[in-house]
C-alpha atoms as a PDB file:
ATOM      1  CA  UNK A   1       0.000   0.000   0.000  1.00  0.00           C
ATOM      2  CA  UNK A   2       1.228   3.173  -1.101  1.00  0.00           C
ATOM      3  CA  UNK A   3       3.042   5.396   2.327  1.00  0.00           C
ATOM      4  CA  UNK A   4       0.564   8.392   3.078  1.00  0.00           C
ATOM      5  CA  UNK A   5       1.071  11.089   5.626  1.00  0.00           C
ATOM      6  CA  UNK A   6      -0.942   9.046   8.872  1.00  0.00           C
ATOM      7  CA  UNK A   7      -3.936  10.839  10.383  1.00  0.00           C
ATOM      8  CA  UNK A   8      -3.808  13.472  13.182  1.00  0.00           C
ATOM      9  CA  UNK A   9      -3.575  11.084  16.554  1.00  0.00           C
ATOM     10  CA  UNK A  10      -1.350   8.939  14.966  1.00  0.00           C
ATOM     11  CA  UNK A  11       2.610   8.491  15.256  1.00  0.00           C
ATOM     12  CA  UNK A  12       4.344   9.955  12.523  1.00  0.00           C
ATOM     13  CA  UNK A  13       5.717   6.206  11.787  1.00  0.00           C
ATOM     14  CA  UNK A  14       2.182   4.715  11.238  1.00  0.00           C
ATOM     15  CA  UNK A  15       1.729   2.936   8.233  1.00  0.00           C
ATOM     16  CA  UNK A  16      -1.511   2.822   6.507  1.00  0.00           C
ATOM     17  CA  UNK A  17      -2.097  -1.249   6.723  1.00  0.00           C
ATOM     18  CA  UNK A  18      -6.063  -1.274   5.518  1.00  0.00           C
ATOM     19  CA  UNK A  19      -8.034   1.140   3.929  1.00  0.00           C
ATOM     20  CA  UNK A  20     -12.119   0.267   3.548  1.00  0.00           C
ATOM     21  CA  UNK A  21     -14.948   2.827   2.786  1.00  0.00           C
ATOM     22  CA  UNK A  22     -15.197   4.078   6.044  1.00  0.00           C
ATOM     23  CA  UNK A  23     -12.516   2.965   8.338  1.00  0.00           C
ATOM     24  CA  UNK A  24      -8.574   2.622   8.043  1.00  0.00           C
ATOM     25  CA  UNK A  25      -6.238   0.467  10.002  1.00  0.00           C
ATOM     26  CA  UNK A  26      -2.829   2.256  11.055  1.00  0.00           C
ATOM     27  CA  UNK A  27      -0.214   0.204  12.461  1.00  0.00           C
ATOM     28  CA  UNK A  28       3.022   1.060  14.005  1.00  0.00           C
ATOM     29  CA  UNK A  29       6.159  -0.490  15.697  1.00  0.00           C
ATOM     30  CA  UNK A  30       5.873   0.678  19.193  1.00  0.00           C
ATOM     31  CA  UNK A  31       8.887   0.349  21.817  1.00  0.00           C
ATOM     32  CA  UNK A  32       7.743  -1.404  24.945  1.00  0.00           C
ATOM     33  CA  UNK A  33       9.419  -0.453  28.650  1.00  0.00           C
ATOM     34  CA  UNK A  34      11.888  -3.583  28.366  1.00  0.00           C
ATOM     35  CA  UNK A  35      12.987  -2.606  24.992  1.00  0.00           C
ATOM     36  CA  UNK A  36      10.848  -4.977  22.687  1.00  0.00           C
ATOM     37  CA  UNK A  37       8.888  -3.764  19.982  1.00  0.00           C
ATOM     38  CA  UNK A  38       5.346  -5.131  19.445  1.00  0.00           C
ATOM     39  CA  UNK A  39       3.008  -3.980  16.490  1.00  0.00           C
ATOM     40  CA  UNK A  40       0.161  -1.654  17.515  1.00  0.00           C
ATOM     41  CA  UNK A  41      -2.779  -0.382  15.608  1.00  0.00           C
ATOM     42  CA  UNK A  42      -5.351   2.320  15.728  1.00  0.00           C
ATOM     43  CA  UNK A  43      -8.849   2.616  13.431  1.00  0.00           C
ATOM     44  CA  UNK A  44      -9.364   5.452  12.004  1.00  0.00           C
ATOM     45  CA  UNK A  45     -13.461   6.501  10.588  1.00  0.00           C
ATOM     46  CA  UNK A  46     -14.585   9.737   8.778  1.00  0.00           C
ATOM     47  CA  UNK A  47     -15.918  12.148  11.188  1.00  0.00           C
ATOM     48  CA  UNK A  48     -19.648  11.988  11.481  1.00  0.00           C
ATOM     49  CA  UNK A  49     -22.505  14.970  12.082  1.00  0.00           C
ATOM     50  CA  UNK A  50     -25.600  14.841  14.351  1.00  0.00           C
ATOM     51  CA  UNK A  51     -28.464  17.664  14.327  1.00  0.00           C
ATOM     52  CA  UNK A  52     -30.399  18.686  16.754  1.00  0.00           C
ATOM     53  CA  UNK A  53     -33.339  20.132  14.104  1.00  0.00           C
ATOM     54  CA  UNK A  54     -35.899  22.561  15.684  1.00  0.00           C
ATOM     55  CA  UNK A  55     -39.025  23.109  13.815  1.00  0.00           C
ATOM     56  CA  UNK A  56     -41.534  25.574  15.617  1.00  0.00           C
ATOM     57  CA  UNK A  57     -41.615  24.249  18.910  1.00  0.00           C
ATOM     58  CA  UNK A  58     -40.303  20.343  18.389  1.00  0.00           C
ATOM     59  CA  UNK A  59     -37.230  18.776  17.403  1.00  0.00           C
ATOM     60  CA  UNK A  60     -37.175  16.443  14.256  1.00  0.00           C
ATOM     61  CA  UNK A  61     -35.941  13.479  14.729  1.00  0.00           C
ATOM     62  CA  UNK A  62     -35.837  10.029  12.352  1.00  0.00           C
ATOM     63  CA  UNK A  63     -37.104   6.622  12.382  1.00  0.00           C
ATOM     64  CA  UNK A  64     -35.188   4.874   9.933  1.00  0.00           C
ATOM     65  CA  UNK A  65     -34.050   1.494   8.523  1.00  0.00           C
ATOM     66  CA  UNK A  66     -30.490   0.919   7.136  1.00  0.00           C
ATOM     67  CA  UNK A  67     -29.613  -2.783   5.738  1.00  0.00           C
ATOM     68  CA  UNK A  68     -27.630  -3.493   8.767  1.00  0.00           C
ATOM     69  CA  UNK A  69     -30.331  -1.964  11.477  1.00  0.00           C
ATOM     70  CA  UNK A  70     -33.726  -1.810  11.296  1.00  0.00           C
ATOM     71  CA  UNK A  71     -36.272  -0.214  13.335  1.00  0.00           C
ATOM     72  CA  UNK A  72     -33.960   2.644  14.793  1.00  0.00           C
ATOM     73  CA  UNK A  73     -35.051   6.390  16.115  1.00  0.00           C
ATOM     74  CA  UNK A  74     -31.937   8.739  15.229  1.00  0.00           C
ATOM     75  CA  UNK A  75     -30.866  12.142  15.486  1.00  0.00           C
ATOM     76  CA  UNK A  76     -30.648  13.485  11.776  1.00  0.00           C
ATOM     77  CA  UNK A  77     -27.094  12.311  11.282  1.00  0.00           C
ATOM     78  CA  UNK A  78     -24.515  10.485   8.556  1.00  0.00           C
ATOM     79  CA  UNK A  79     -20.919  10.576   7.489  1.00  0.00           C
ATOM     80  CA  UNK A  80     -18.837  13.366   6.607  1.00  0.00           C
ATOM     81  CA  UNK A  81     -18.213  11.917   3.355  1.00  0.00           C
ATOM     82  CA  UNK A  82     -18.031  15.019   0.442  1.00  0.00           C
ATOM     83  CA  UNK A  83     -15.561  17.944   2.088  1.00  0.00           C
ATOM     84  CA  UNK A  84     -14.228  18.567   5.287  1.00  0.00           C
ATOM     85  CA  UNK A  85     -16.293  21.415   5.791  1.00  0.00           C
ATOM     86  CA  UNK A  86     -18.186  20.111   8.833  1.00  0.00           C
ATOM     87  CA  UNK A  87     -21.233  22.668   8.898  1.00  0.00           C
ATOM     88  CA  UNK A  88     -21.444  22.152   5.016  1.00  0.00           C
ATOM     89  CA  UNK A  89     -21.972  18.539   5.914  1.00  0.00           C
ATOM     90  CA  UNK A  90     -24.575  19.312   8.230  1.00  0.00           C
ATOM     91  CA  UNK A  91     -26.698  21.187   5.901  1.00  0.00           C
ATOM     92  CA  UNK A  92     -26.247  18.402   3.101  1.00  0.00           C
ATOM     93  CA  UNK A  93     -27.135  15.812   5.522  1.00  0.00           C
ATOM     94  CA  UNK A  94     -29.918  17.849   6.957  1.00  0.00           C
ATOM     95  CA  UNK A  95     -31.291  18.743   3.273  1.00  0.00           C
ATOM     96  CA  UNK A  96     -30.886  14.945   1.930  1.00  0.00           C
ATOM     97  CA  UNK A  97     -32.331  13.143   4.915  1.00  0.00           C
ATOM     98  CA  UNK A  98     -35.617  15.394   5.675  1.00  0.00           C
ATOM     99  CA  UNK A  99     -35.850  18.209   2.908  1.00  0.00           C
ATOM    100  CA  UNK A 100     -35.286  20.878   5.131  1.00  0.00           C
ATOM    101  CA  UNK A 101     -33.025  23.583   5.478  1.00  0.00           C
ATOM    102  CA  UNK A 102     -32.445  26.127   8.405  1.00  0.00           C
ATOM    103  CA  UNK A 103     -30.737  29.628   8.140  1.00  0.00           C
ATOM    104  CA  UNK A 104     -29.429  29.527  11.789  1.00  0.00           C
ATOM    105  CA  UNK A 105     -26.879  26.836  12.684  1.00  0.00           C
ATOM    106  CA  UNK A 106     -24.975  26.586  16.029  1.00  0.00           C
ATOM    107  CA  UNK A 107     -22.495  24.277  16.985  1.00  0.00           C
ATOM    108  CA  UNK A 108     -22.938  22.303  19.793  1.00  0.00           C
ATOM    109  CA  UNK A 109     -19.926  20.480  20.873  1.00  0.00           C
ATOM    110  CA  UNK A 110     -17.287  18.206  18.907  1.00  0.00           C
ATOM    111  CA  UNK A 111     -16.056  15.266  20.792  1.00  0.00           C
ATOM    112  CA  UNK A 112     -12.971  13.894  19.421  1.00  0.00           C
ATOM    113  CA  UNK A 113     -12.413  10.905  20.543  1.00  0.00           C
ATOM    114  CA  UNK A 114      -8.288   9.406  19.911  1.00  0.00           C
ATOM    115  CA  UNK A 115      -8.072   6.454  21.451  1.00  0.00           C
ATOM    116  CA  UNK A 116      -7.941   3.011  19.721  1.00  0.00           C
ATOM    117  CA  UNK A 117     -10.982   4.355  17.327  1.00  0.00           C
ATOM    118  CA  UNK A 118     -10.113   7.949  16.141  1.00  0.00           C
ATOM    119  CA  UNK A 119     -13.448   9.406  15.386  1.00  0.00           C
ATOM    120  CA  UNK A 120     -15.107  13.247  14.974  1.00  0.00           C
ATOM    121  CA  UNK A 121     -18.357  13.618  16.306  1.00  0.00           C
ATOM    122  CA  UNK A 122     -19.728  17.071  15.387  1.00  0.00           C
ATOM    123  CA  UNK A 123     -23.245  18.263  16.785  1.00  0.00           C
ATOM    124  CA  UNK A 124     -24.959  20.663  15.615  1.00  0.00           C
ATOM    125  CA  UNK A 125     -28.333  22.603  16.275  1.00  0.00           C
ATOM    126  CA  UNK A 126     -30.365  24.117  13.233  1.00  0.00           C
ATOM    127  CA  UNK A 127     -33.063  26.447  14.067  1.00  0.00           C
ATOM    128  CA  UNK A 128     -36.572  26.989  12.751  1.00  0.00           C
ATOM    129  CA  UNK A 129     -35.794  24.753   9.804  1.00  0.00           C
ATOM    130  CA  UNK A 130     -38.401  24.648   6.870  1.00  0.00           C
ATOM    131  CA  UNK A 131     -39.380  22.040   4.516  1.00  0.00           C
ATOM    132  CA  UNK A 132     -38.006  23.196   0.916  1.00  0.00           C
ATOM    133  CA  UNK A 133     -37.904  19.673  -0.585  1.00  0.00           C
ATOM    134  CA  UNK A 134     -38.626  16.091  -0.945  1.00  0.00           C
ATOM    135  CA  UNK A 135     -36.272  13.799   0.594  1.00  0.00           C
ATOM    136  CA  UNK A 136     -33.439  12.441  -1.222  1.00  0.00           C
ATOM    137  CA  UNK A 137     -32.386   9.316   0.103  1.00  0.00           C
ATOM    138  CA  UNK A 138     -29.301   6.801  -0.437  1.00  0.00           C
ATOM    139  CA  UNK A 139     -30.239   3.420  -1.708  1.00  0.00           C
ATOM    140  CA  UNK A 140     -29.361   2.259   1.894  1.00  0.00           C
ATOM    141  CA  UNK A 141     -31.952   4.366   3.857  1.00  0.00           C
ATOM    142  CA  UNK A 142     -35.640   4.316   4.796  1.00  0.00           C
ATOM    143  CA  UNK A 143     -35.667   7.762   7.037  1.00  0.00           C
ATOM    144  CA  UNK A 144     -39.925   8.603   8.078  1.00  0.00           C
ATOM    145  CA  UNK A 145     -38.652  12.519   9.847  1.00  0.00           C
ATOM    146  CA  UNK A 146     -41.073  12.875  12.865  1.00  0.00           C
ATOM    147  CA  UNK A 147     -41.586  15.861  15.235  1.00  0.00           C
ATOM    148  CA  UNK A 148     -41.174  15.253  19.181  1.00  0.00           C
ATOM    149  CA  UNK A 149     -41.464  17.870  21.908  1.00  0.00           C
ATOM    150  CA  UNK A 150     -38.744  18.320  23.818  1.00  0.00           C
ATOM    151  CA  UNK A 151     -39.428  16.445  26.825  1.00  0.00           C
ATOM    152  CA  UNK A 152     -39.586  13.394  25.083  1.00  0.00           C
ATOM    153  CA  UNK A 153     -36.532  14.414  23.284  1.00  0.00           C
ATOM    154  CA  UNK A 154     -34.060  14.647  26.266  1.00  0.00           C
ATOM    155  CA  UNK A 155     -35.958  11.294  27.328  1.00  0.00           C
ATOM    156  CA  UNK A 156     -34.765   9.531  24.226  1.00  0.00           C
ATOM    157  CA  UNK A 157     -31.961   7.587  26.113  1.00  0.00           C
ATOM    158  CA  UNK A 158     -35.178   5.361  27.733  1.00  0.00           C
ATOM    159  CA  UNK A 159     -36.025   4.356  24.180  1.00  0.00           C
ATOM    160  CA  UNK A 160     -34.160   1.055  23.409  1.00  0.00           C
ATOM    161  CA  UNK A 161     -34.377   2.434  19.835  1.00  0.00           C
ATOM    162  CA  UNK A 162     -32.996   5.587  20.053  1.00  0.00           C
ATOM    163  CA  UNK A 163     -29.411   4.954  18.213  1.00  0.00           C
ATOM    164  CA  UNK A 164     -27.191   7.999  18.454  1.00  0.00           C
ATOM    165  CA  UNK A 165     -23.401   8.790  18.887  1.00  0.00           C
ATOM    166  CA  UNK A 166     -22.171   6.925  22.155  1.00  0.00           C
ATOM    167  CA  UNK A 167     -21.199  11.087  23.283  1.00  0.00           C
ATOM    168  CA  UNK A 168     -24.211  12.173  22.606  1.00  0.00           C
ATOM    169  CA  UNK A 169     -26.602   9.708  25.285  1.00  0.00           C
ATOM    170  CA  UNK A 170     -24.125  11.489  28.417  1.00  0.00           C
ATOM    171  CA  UNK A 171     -25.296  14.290  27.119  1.00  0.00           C
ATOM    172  CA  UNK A 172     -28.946  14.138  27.320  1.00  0.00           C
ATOM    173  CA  UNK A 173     -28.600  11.987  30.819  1.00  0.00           C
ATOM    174  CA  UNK A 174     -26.758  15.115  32.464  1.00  0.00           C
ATOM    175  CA  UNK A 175     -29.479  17.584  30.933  1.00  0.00           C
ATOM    176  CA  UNK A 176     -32.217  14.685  33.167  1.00  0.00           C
ATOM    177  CA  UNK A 177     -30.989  15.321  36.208  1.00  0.00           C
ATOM    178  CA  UNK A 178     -29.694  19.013  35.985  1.00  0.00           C
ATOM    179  CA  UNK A 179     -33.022  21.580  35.662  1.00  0.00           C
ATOM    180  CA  UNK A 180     -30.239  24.463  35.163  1.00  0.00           C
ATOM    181  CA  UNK A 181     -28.911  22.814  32.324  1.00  0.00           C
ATOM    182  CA  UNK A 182     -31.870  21.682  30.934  1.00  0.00           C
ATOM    183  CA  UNK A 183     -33.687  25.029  30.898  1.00  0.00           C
ATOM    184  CA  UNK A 184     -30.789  26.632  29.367  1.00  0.00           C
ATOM    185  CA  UNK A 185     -30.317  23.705  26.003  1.00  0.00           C
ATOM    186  CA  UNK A 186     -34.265  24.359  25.735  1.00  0.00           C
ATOM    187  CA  UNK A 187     -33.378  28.154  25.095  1.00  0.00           C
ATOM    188  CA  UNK A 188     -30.492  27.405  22.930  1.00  0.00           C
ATOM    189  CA  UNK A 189     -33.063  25.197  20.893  1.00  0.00           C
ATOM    190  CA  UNK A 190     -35.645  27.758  21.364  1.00  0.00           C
ATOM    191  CA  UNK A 191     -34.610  31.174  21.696  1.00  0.00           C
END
């Protein structure tokens, strides 16, 4: 495999072993404390983007099927697959997955995670977003948008459903038992 430049987390003697669709393997000698070496390896995945879509006074969420899941209840969300503009990536997914667009876009938090899976989570919030078009699904997707309030939404982590970014369900669990916090996402949502 041809020598690239390895990924931000990685050693700068990582060699690109594996390269799929959506993941590479990285592997690297690594020096141990008795002064062995032993291979080690790290994944890396494109970053990803989650919205938080407000429309009027609920939050649109998706119940979708992909090939390999079925039955799931999602934040809008998918791969950062076309640039590595992240809010660009947002819209697109946004757009594709629902038909709507929003004019006000906030981000939320990134968590980057660089441990043995080095993976971008970016979350975002669009505002007051408006239908504009039909969906336009990949051939992999059944996505049926539906509108929650938003006590039901920060309740999503009781649905055995509800698949999100492992960062995300924290998240919602600290807005549960916090009413400061809480109050103050609902006005970010809902200003």
């Amino acid at each position: 495999m041809k020598h690239i430049k390895p990924r931000e987390g990685l050693p700068p003697n990582a060699k690109l072993a594996f390269k799929g669709v959506i993941f590479e393997v990285w592997q690297w000698e690594q020096e141990m404390f008795d002064g062995t070496t032993e291979t080690f390896e790290r994944i890396w995945r494109l970053p990803t983007v989650e919205i938080i879509a407000t429309v009027g006074d609920k939050i649109l969420i998706e119940e979708q099927d992909q090939p390999d899941r079925k039955n799931n209840i999602t934040l809008v969300a998918g791969r950062a697959d076309h640039s590595e503009d992240m809010l660009a990536e947002a819209k697109r997914e946004l757009l594709e997955e629902t038909g709507h667009q929003s004019d006000d876009w906030q981000l939320l938090f990134t968590h980057a995670s660089h441990e043995k899976i080095i993976h971008d989570a970016h979350f975002f919030i669009a505002r007051n977003c408006k239908k504009v078009q039909e969906q336009q699904l990949d051939p992999g997707e059944k996505i049926q948008p539906k509108l929650i309030d938003f006590e039901r939404f920060i309740m999503l982590t009781e649905e055995p459903r509800f698949w999100c970014s492992p960062y995300f369900v924290p998240y919602l669990l600290r807005l549960q038992i916090d009413p400061i916090k809480k109050e103050a996402f609902r006005k970010l949502l809902f200003p």
